[in-house]
Protein backbone atom coordinates (compact mmCIF):
# COMPACT_ATOMS: atom_id res chain seq x y z
CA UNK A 1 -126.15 63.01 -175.79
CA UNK A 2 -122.68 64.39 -175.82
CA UNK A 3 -121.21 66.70 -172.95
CA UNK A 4 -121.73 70.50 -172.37
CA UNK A 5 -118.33 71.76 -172.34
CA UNK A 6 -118.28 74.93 -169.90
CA UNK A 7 -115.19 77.03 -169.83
CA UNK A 8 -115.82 79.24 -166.34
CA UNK A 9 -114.41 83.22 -166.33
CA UNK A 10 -112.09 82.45 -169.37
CA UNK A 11 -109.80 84.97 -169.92
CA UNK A 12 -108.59 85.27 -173.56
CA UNK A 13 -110.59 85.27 -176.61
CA UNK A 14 -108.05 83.34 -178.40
CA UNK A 15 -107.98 80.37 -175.41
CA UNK A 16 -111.51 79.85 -176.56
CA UNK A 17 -111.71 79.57 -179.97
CA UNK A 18 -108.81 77.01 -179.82
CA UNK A 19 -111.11 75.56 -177.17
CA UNK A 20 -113.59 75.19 -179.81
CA UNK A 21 -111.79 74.08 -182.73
CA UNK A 22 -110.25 71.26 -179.74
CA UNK A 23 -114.12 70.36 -178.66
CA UNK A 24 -115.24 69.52 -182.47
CA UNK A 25 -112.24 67.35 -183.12
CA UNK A 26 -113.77 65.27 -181.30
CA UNK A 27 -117.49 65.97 -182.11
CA UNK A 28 -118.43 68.20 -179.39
CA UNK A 29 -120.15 71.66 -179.76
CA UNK A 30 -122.01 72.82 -176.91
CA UNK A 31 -119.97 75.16 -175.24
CA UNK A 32 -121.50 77.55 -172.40
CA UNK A 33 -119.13 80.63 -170.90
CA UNK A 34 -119.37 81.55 -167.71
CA UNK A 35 -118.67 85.35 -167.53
CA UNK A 36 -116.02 85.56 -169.66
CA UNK A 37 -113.87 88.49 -168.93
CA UNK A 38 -112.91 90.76 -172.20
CA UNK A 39 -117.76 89.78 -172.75
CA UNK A 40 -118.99 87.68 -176.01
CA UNK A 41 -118.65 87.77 -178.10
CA UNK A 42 -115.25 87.60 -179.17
CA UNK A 43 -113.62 88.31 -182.29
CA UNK A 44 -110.15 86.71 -181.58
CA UNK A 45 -112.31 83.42 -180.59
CA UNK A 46 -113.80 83.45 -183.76
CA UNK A 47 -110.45 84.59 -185.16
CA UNK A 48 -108.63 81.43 -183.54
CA UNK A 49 -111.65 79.22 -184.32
CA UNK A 50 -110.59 79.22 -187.79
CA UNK A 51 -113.92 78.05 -190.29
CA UNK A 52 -115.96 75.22 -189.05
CA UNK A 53 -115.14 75.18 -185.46
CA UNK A 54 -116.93 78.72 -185.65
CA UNK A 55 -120.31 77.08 -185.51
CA UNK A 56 -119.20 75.98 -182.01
CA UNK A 57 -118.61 79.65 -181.13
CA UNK A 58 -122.03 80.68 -183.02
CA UNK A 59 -124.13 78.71 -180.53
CA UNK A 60 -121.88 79.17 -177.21
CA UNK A 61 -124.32 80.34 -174.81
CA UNK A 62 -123.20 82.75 -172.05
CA UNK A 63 -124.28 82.56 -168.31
CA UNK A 64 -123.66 84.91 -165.27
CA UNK A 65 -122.76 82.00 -163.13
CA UNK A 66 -121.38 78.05 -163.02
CA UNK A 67 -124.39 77.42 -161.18
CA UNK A 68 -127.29 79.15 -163.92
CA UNK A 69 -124.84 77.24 -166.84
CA UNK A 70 -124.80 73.77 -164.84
CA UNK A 71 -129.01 74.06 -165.28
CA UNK A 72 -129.80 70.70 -166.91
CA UNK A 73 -126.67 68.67 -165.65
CA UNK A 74 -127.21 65.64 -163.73
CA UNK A 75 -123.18 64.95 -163.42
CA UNK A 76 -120.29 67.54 -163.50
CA UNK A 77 -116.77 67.04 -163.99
CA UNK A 78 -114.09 69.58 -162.60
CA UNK A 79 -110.95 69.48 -164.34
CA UNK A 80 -108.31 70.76 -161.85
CA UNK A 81 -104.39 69.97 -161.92
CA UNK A 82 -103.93 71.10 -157.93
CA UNK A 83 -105.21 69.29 -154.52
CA UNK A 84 -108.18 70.55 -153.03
CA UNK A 85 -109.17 69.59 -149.60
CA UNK A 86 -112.85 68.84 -151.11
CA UNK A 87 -113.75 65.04 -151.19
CA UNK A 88 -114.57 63.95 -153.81
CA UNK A 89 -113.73 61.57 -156.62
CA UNK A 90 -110.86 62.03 -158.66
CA UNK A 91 -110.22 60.70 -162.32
CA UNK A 92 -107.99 60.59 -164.79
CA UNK A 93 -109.70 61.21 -167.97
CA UNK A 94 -110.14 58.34 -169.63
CA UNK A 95 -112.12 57.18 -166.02
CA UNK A 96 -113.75 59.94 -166.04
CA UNK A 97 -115.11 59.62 -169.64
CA UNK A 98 -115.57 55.74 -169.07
CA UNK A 99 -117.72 56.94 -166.00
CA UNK A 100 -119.51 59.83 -168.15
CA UNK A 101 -120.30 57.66 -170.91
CA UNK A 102 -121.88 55.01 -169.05
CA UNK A 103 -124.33 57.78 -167.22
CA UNK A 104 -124.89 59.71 -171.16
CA UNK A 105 -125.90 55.98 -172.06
CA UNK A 106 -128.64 56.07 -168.91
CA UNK A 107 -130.14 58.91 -169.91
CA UNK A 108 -127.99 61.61 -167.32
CA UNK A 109 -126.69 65.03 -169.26
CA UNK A 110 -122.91 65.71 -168.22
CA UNK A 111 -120.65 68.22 -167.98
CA UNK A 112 -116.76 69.41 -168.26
CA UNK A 113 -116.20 72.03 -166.39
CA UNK A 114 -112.56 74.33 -167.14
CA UNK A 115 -111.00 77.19 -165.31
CA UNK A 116 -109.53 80.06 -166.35
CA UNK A 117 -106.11 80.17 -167.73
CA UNK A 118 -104.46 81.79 -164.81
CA UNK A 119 -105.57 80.03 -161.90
CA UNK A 120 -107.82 77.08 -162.55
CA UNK A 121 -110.91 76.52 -160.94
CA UNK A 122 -111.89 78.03 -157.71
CA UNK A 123 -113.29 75.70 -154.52
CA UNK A 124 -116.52 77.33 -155.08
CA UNK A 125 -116.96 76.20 -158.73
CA UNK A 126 -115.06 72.54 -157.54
CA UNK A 127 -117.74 72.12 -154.80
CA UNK A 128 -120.18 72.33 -158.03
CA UNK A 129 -119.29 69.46 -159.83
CA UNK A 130 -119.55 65.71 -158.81
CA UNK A 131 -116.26 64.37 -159.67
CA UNK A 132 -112.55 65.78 -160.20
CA UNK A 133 -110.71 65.28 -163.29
CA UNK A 134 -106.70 65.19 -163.25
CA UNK A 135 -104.09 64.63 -165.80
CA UNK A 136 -101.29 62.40 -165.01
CA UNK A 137 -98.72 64.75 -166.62
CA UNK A 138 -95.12 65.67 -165.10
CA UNK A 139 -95.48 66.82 -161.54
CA UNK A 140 -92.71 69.59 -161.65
CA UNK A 141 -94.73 70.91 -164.86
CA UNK A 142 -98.53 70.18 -164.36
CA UNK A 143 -99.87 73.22 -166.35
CA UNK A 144 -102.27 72.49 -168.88
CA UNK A 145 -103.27 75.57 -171.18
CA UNK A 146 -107.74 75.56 -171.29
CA UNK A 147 -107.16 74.19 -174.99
CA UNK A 148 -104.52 71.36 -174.28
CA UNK A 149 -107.45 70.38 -171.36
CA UNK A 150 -110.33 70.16 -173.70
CA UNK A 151 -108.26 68.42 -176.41
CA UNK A 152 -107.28 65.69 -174.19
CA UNK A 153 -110.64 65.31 -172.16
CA UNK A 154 -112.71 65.16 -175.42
CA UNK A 155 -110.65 62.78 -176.91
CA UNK A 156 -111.44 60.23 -174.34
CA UNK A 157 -114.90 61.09 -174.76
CA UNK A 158 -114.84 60.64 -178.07
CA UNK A 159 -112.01 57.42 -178.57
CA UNK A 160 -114.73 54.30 -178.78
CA UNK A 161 -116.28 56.23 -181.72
CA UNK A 162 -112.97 57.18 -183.67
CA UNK A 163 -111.59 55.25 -186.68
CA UNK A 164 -109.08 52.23 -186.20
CA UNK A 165 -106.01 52.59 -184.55
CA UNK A 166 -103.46 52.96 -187.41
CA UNK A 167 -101.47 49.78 -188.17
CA UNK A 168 -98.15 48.80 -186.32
CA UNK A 169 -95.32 50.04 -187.21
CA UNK A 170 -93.49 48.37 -189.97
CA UNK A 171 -96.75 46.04 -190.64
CA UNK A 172 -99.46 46.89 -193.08
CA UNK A 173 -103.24 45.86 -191.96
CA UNK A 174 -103.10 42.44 -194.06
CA UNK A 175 -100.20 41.38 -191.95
CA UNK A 176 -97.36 42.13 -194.70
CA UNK A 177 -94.10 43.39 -193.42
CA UNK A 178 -93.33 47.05 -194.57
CA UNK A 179 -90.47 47.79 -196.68
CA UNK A 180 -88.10 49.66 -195.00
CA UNK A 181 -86.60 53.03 -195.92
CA UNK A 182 -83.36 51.07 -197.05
CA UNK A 183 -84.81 48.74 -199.30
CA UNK A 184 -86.95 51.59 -201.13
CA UNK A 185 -84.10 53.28 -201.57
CA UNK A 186 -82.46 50.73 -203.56
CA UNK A 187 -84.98 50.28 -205.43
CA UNK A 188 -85.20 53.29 -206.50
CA UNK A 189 -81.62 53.42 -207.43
CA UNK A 190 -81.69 50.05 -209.53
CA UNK A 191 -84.64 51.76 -211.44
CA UNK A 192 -83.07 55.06 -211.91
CA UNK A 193 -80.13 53.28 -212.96
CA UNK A 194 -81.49 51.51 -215.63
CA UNK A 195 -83.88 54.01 -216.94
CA UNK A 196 -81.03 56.21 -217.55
CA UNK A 197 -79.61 53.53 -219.31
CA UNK A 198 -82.77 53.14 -221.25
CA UNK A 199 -82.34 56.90 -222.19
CA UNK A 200 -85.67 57.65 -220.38
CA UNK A 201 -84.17 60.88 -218.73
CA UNK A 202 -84.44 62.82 -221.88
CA UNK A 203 -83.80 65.59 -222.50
CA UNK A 204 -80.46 66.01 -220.30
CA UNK A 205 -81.74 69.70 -218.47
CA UNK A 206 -85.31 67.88 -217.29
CA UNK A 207 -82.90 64.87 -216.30
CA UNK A 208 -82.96 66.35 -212.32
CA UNK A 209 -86.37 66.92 -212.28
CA UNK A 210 -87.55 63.99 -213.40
CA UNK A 211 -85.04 61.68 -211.35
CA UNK A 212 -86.37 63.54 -208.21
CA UNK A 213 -90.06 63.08 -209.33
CA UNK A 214 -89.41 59.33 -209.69
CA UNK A 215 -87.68 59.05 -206.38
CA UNK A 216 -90.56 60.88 -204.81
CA UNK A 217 -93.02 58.44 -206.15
CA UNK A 218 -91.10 55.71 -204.95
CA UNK A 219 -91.03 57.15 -201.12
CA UNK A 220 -94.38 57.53 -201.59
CA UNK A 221 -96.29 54.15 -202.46
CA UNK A 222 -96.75 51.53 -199.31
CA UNK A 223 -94.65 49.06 -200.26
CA UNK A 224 -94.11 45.75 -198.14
CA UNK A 225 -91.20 43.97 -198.36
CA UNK A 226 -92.60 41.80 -201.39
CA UNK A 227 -93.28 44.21 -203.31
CA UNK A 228 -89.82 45.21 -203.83
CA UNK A 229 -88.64 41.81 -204.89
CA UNK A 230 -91.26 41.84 -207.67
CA UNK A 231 -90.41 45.25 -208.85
CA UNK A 232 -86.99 44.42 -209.08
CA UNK A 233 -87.38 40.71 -210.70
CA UNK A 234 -89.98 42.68 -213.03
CA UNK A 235 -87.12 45.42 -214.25
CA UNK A 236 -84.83 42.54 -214.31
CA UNK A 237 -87.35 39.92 -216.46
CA UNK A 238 -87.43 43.33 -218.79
CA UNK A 239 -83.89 44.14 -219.21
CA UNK A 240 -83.28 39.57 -219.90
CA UNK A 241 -86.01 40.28 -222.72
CA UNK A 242 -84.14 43.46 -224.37
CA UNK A 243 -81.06 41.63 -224.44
């Protein structure tokens, strides 16, 4: 069961629609609002929500307090950048979601629990959850805005269940080195170069156009490094035959 995300006295409309359209990036849509300031609902949320991430907004469900939202929760998780003198656990977020997943997987309901954009979380809605959650970001600039919270919370959530990490850089998945920008380019030139001596480029006016479009497809295709030697022994196996 995935987490209730629960944004407490949010303050502008458009803060949670971008909340939403962060929350089902990463698969998550139940969103409840504690008393959200300008009421629900919102048209700039659904503004900012932009298409699906609506559907989010169209089932948000809207509570007078932290504690009526929290109703079915077995675990809470209060996201807070400052020090509180409460004790409790604190997590970054990949421990906290490594922790929440584990108790989703034992039947427990969880929940992330966000401030408002101005000043965070109270004590009173920190003494509510079970756990802290806190960003290791820059400590002369530890502001998060409510969406840049969500994103990065929900993406631990969600990072055992998203696709494979994309290849190294410079190797392709089968283990083939990736041509480099260098070697594309020449290629590119050596075919250019001998198209045009082909007369391909035809007539002279399209000649730009179609030099450009060639050199795009080029950029575009993932070569590896052995690719470009057989494109070039292939032009030059052509041009031995012509002769």
């Amino acid at each position: 069961m995935e987490p209730v995300v629960i944004l407490v006295r949010p303050q502008m409309g458009e803060n949670i629609g971008a909340a939403a359209r962060a929350m089902l990036n990463f698969g998550l849509t139940e969103m409840r609002l504690v008393d959200p300031r300008d009421g629900w609902p919102n048209p700039r949320a659904i503004a900012m929500a932009s298409g699906a991430a609506g559907k989010v907004l169209d089932h948000a469900r809207v509570f007078p307090t932290l504690a009526e939202a929290m109703f079915d929760v077995d675990y809470a998780y209060a996201t807070t950048a400052r020090g509180r003198e409460l004790t409790k656990p604190v997590l970054t977020p990949a421990q906290a979601m490594q922790d929440g997943r584990a108790r989703t997987a034992a039947g427990g309901r969880i929940a992330l629990i966000f401030g408002p954009e101005r000043a965070g979380l109270e004590n009173d809605d920190v003494a509510r959850a079970n756990a802290i959650i806190t960003v290791p970001v820059n400590p002369d600039f530890p502001s998060l805005n409510l969406a840049q919270a969500v994103l990065l919370v929900g993406y631990e959530w969600s990072r055992d269940a998203l696709p494979p990490e994309p290849a190294p850089h410079g190797r392709r998945p089968d283990g083939e080195a990736t041509a480099t920008r260098i070697e594309i380019e020449k290629l590119a030139d050596h075919w250019e170069e001998r198209l045009d001596a082909a007369g391909f480029f035809f007539p002279a006016e399209k000649a730009p156009a179609m030099k450009l479009t060639l050199r795009n497809l080029w950029s575009r295709l993932p070569l590896t490094r052995a690719d470009t030697r057989i494109f070039h022994g292939m032009l030059r196996q052509l041009i031995r035959k012509a002769d």
